[in-house]
PDB file of N, CA and C in Angstrom:
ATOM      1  N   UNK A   1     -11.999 -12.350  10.761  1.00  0.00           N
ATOM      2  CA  UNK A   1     -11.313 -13.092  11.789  1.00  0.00           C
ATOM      3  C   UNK A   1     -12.317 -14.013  12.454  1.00  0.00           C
ATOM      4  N   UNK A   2     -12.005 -15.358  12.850  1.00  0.00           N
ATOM      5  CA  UNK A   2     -13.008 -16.387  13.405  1.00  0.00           C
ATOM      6  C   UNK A   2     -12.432 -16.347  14.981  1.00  0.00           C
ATOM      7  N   UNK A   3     -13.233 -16.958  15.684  1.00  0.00           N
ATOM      8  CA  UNK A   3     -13.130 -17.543  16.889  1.00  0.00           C
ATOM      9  C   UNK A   3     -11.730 -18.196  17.367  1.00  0.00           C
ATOM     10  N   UNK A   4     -11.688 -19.038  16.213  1.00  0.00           N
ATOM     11  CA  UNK A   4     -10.553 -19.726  16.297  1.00  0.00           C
ATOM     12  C   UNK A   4      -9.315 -19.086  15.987  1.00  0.00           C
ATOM     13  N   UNK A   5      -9.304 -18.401  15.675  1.00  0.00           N
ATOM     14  CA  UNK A   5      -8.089 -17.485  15.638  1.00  0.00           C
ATOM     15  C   UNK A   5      -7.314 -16.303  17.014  1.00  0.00           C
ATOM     16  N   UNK A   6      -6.250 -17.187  17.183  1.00  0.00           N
ATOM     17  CA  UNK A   6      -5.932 -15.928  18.090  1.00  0.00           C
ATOM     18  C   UNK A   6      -5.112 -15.315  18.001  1.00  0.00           C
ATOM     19  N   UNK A   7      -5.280 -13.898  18.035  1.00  0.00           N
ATOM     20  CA  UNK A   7      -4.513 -12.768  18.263  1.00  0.00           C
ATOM     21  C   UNK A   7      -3.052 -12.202  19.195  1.00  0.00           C
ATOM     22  N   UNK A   8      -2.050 -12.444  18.684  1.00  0.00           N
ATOM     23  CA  UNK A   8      -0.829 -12.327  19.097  1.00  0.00           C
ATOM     24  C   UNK A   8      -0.883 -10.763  19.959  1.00  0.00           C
ATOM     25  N   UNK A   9      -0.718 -11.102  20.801  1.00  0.00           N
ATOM     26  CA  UNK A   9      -0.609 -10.319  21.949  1.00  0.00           C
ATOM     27  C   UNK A   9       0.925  -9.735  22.650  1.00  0.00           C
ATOM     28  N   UNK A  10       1.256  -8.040  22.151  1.00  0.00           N
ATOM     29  CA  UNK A  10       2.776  -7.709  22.908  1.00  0.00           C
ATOM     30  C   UNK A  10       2.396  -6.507  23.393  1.00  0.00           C
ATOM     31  N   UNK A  11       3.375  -6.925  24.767  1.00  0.00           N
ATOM     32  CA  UNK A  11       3.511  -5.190  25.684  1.00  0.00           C
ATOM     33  C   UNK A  11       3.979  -4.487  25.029  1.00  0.00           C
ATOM     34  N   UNK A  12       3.661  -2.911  25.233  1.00  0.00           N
ATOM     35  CA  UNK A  12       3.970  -2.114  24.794  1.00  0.00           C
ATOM     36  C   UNK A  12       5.729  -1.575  24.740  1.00  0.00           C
ATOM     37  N   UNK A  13       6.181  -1.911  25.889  1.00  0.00           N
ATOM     38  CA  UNK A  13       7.776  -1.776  25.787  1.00  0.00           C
ATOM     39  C   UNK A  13       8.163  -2.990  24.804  1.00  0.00           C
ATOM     40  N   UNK A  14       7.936  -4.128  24.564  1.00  0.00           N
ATOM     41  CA  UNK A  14       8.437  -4.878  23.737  1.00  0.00           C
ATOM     42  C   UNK A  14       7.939  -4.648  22.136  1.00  0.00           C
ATOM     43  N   UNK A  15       6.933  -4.308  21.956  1.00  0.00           N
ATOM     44  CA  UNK A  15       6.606  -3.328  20.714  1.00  0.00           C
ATOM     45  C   UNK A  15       7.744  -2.531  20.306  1.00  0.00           C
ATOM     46  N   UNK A  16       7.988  -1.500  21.553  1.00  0.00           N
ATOM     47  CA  UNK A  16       8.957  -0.475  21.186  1.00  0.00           C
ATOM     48  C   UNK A  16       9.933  -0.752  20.583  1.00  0.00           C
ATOM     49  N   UNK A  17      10.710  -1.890  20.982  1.00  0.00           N
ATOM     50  CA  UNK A  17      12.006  -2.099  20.907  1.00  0.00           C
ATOM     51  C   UNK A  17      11.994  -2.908  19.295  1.00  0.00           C
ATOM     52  N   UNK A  18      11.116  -3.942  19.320  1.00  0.00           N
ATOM     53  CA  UNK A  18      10.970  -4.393  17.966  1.00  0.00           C
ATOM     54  C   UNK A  18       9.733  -4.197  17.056  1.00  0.00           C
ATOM     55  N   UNK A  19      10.029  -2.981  16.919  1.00  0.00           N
ATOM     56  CA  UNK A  19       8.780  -2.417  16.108  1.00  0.00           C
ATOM     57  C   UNK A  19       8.453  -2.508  15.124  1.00  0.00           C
ATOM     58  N   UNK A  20       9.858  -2.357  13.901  1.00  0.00           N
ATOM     59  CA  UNK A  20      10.071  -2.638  12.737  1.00  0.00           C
ATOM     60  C   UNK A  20       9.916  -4.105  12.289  1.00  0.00           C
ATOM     61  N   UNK A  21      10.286  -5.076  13.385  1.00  0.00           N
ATOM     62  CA  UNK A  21      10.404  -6.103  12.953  1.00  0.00           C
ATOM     63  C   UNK A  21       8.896  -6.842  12.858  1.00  0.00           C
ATOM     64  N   UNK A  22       8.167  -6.421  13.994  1.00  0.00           N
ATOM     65  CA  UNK A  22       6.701  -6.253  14.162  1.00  0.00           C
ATOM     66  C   UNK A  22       5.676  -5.823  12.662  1.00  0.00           C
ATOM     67  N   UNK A  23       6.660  -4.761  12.424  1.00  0.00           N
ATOM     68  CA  UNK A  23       5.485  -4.520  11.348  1.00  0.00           C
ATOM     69  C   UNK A  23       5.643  -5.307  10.387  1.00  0.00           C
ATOM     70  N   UNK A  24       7.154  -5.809   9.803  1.00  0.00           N
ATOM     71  CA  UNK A  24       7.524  -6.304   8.787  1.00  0.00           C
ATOM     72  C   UNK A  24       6.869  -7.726   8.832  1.00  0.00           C
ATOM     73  N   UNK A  25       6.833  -8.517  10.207  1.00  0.00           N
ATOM     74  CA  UNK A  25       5.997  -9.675  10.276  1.00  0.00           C
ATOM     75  C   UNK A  25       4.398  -9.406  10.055  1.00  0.00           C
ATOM     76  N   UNK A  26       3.583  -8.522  10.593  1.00  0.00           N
ATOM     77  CA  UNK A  26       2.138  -7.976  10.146  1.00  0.00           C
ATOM     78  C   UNK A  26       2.512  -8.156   8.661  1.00  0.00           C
ATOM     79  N   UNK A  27       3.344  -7.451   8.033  1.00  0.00           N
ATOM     80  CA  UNK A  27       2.932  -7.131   6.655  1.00  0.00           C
ATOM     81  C   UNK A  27       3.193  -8.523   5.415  1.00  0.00           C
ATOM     82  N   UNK A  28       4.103  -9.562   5.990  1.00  0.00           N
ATOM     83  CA  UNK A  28       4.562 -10.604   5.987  1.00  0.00           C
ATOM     84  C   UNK A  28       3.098 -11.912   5.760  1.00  0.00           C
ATOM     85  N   UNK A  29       2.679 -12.002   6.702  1.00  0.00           N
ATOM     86  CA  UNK A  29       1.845 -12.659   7.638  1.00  0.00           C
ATOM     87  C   UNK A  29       0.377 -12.553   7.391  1.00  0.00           C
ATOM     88  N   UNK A  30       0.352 -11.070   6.823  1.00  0.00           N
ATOM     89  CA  UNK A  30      -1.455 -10.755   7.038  1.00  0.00           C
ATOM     90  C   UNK A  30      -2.013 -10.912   8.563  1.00  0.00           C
ATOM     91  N   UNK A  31      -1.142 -11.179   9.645  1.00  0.00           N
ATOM     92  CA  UNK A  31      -2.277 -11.205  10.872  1.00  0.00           C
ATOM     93  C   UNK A  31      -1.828 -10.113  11.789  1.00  0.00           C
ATOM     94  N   UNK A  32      -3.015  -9.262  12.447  1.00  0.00           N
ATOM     95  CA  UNK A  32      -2.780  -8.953  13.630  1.00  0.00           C
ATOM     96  C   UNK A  32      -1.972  -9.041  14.566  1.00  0.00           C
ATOM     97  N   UNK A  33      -1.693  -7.973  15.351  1.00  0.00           N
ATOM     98  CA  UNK A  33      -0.914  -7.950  16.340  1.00  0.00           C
ATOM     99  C   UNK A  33      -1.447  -6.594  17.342  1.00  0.00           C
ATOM    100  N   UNK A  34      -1.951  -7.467  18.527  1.00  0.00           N
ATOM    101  CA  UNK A  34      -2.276  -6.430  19.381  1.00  0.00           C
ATOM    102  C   UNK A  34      -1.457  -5.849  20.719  1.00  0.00           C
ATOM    103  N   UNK A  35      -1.347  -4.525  20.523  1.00  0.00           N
ATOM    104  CA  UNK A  35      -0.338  -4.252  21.436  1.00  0.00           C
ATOM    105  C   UNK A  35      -1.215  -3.656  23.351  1.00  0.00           C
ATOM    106  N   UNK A  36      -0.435  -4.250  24.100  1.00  0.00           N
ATOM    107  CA  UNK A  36      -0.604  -3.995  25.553  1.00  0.00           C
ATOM    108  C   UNK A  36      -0.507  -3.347  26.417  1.00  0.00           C
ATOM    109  N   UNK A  37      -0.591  -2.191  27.459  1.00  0.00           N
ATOM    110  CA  UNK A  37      -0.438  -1.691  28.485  1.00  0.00           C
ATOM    111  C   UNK A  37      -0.793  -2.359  29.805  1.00  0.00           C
ATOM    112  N   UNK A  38      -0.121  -2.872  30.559  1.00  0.00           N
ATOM    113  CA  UNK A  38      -0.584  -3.457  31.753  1.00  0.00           C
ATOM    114  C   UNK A  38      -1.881  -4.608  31.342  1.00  0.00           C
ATOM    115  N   UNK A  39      -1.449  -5.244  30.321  1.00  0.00           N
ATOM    116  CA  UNK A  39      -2.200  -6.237  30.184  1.00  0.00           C
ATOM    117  C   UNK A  39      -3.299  -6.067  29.152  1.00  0.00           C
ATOM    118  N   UNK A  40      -3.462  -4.606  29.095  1.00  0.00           N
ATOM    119  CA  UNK A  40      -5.111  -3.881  28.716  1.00  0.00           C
ATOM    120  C   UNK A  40      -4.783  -3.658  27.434  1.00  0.00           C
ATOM    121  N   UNK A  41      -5.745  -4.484  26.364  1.00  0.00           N
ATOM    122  CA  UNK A  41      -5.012  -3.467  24.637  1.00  0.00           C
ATOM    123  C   UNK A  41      -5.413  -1.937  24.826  1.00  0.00           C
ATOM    124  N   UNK A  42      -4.326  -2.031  23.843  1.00  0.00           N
ATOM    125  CA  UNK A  42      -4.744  -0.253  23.902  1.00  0.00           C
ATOM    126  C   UNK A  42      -3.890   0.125  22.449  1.00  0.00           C
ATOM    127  N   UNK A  43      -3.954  -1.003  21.418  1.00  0.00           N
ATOM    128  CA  UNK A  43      -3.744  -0.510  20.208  1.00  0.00           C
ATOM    129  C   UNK A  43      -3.770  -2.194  19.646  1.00  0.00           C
ATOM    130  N   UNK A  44      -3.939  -2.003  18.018  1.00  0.00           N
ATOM    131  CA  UNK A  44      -3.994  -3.173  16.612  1.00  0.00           C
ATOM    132  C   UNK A  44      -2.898  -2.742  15.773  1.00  0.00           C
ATOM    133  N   UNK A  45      -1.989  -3.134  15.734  1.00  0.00           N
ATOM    134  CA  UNK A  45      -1.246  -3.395  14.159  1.00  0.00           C
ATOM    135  C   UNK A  45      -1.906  -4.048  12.993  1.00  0.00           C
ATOM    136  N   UNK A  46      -2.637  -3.647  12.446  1.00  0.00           N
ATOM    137  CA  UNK A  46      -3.414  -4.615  11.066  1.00  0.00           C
ATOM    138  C   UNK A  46      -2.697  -4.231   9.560  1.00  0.00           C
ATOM    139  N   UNK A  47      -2.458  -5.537   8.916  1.00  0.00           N
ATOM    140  CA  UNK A  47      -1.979  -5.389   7.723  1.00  0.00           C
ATOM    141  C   UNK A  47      -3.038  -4.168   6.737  1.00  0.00           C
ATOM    142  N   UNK A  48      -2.143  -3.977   5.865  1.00  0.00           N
ATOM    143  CA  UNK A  48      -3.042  -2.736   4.643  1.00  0.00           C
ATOM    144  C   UNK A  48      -2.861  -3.218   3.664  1.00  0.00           C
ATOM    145  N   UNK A  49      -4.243  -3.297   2.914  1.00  0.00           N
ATOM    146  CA  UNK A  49      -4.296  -4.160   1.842  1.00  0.00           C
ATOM    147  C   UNK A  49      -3.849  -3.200   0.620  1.00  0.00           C
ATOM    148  N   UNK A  50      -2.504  -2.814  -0.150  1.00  0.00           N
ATOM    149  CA  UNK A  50      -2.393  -2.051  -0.831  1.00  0.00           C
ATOM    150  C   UNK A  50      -2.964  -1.713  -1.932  1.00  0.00           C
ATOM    151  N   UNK A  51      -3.216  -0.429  -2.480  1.00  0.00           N
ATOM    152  CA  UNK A  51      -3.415  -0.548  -3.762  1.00  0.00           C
ATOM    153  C   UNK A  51      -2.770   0.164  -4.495  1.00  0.00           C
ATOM    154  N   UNK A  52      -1.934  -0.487  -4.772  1.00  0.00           N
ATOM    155  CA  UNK A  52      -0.808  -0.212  -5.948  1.00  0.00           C
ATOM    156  C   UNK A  52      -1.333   0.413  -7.256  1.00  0.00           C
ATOM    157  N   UNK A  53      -0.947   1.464  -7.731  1.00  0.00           N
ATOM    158  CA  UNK A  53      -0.854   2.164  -8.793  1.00  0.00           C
ATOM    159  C   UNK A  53      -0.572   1.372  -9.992  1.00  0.00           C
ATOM    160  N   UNK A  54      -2.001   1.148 -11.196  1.00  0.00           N
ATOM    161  CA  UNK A  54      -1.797   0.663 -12.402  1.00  0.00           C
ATOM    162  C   UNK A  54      -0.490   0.690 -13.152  1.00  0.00           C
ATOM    163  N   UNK A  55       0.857  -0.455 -13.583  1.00  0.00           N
ATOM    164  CA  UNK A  55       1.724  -0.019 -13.991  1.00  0.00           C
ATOM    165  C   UNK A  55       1.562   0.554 -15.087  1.00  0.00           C
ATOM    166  N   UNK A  56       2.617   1.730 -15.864  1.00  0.00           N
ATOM    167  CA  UNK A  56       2.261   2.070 -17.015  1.00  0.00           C
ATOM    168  C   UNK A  56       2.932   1.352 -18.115  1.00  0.00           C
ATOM    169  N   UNK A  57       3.552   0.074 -18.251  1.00  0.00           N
ATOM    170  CA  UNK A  57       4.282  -0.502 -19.280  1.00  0.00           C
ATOM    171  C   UNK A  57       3.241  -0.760 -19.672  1.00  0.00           C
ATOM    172  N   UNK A  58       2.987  -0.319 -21.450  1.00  0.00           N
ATOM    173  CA  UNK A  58       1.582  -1.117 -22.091  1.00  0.00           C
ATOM    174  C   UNK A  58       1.121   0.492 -22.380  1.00  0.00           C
ATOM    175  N   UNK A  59       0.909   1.243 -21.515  1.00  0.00           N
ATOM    176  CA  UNK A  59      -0.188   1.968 -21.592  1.00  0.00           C
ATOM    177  C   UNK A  59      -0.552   3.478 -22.070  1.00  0.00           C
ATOM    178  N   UNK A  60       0.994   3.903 -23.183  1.00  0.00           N
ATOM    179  CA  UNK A  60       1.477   4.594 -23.668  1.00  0.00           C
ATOM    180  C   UNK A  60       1.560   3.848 -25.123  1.00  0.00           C
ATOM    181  N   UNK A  61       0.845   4.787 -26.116  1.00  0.00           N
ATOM    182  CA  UNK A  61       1.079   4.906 -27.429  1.00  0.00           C
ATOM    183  C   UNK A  61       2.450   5.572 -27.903  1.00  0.00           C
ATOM    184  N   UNK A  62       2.942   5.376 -28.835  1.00  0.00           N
ATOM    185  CA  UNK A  62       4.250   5.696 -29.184  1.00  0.00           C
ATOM    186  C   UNK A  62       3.655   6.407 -30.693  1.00  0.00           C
ATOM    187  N   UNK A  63       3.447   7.243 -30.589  1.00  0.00           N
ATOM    188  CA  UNK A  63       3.510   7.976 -32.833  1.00  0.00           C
ATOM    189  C   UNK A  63       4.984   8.386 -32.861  1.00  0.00           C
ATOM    190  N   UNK A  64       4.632   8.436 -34.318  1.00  0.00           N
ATOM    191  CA  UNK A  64       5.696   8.841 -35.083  1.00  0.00           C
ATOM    192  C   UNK A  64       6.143  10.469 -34.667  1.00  0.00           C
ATOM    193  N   UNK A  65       6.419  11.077 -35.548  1.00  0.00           N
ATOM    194  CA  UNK A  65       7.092  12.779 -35.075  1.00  0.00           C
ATOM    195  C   UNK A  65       6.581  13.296 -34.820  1.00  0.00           C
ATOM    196  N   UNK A  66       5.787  13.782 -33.749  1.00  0.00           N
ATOM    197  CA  UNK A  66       5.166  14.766 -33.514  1.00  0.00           C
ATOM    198  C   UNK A  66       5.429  16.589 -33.868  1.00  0.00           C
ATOM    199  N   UNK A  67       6.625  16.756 -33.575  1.00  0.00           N
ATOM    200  CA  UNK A  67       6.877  17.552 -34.659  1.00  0.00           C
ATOM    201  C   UNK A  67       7.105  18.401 -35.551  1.00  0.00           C
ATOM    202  N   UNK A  68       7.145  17.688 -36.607  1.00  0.00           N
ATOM    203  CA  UNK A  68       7.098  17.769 -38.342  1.00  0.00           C
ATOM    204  C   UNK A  68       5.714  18.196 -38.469  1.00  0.00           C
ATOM    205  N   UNK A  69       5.507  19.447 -39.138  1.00  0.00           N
ATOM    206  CA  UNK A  69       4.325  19.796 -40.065  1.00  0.00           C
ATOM    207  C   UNK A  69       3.574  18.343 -40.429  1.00  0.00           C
ATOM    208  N   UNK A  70       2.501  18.212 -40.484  1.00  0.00           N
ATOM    209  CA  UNK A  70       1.265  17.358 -41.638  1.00  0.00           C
ATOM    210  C   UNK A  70       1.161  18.685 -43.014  1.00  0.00           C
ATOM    211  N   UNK A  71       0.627  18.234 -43.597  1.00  0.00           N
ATOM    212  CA  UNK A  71       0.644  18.715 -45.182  1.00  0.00           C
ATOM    213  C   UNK A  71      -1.123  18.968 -45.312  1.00  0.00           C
ATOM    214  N   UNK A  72      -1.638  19.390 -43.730  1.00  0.00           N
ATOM    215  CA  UNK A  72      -3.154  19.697 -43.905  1.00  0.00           C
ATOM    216  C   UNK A  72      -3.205  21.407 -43.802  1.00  0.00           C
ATOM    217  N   UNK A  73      -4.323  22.146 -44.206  1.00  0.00           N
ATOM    218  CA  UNK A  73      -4.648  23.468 -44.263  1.00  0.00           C
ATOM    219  C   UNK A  73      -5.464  23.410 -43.307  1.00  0.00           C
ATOM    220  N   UNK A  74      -5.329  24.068 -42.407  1.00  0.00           N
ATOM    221  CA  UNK A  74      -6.382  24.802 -41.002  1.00  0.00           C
ATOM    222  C   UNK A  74      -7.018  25.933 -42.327  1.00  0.00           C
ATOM    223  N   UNK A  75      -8.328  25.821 -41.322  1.00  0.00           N
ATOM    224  CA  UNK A  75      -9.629  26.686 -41.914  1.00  0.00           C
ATOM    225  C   UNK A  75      -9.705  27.366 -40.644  1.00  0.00           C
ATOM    226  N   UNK A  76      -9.697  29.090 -41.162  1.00  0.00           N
ATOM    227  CA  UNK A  76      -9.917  29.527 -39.705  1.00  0.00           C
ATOM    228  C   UNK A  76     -11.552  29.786 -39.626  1.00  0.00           C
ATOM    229  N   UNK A  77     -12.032  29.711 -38.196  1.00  0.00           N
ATOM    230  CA  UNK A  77     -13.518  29.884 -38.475  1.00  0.00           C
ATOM    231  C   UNK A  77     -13.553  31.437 -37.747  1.00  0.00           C
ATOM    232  N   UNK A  78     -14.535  32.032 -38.674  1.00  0.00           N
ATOM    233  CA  UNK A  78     -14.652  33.095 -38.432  1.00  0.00           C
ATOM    234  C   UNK A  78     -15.880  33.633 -38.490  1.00  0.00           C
TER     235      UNK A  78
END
C-alpha cells in the first residue's frame, strides 16, 4: 500500500448492517476496508489471496482393466 492510497474508512454499526456486502466489495476490489469505533480503528477487512486447490482434470491416468488377471507368475520369495 503507498501513501497515496487511501483507506476506506466505516463505523462499526454501518459495517454491521452491510457486512456481506462489505466483504463481497473487499473481495471484488482487492482494497481494504477499515472498520471504526468512535472514530478509532479497531479492525481491517483485507482481501485473501486464495489458493485454490490444483484442478484434477488432466491429472489422472486412465488403464485398461484393472481387474482381469495378467498372464505373469509371482515368485514367492522365501
Amino acid at each position: 500500500m503507498t501513501m497515496s492510497e487511501v483507506t476506506r474508512q466505516i463505523p462499526a454499526g454501518v459495517f454491521k448492517a452491510k457486512c456481506l456486502a462489505l466483504l463481497d466489495e473487499v473481495a471484488e476490489t482487492g482494497r481494504s476496508v477499515v472498520v471504526t469505533k468512535r472514530g478509532r480503528p479497531v479492525a481491517r477487512v483485507s482481501p485473501v489471496k486464495a489458493s485454490l486447490p490444483r484442478p484434477l482434470l488432466g491429472s489422472v491416468l486412465k488403464e485398461r482393466d484393472l481387474l482381469t488377471p495378467i498372464q505373469e507368475r509371482w515368485k514367492a520369495d522365501r
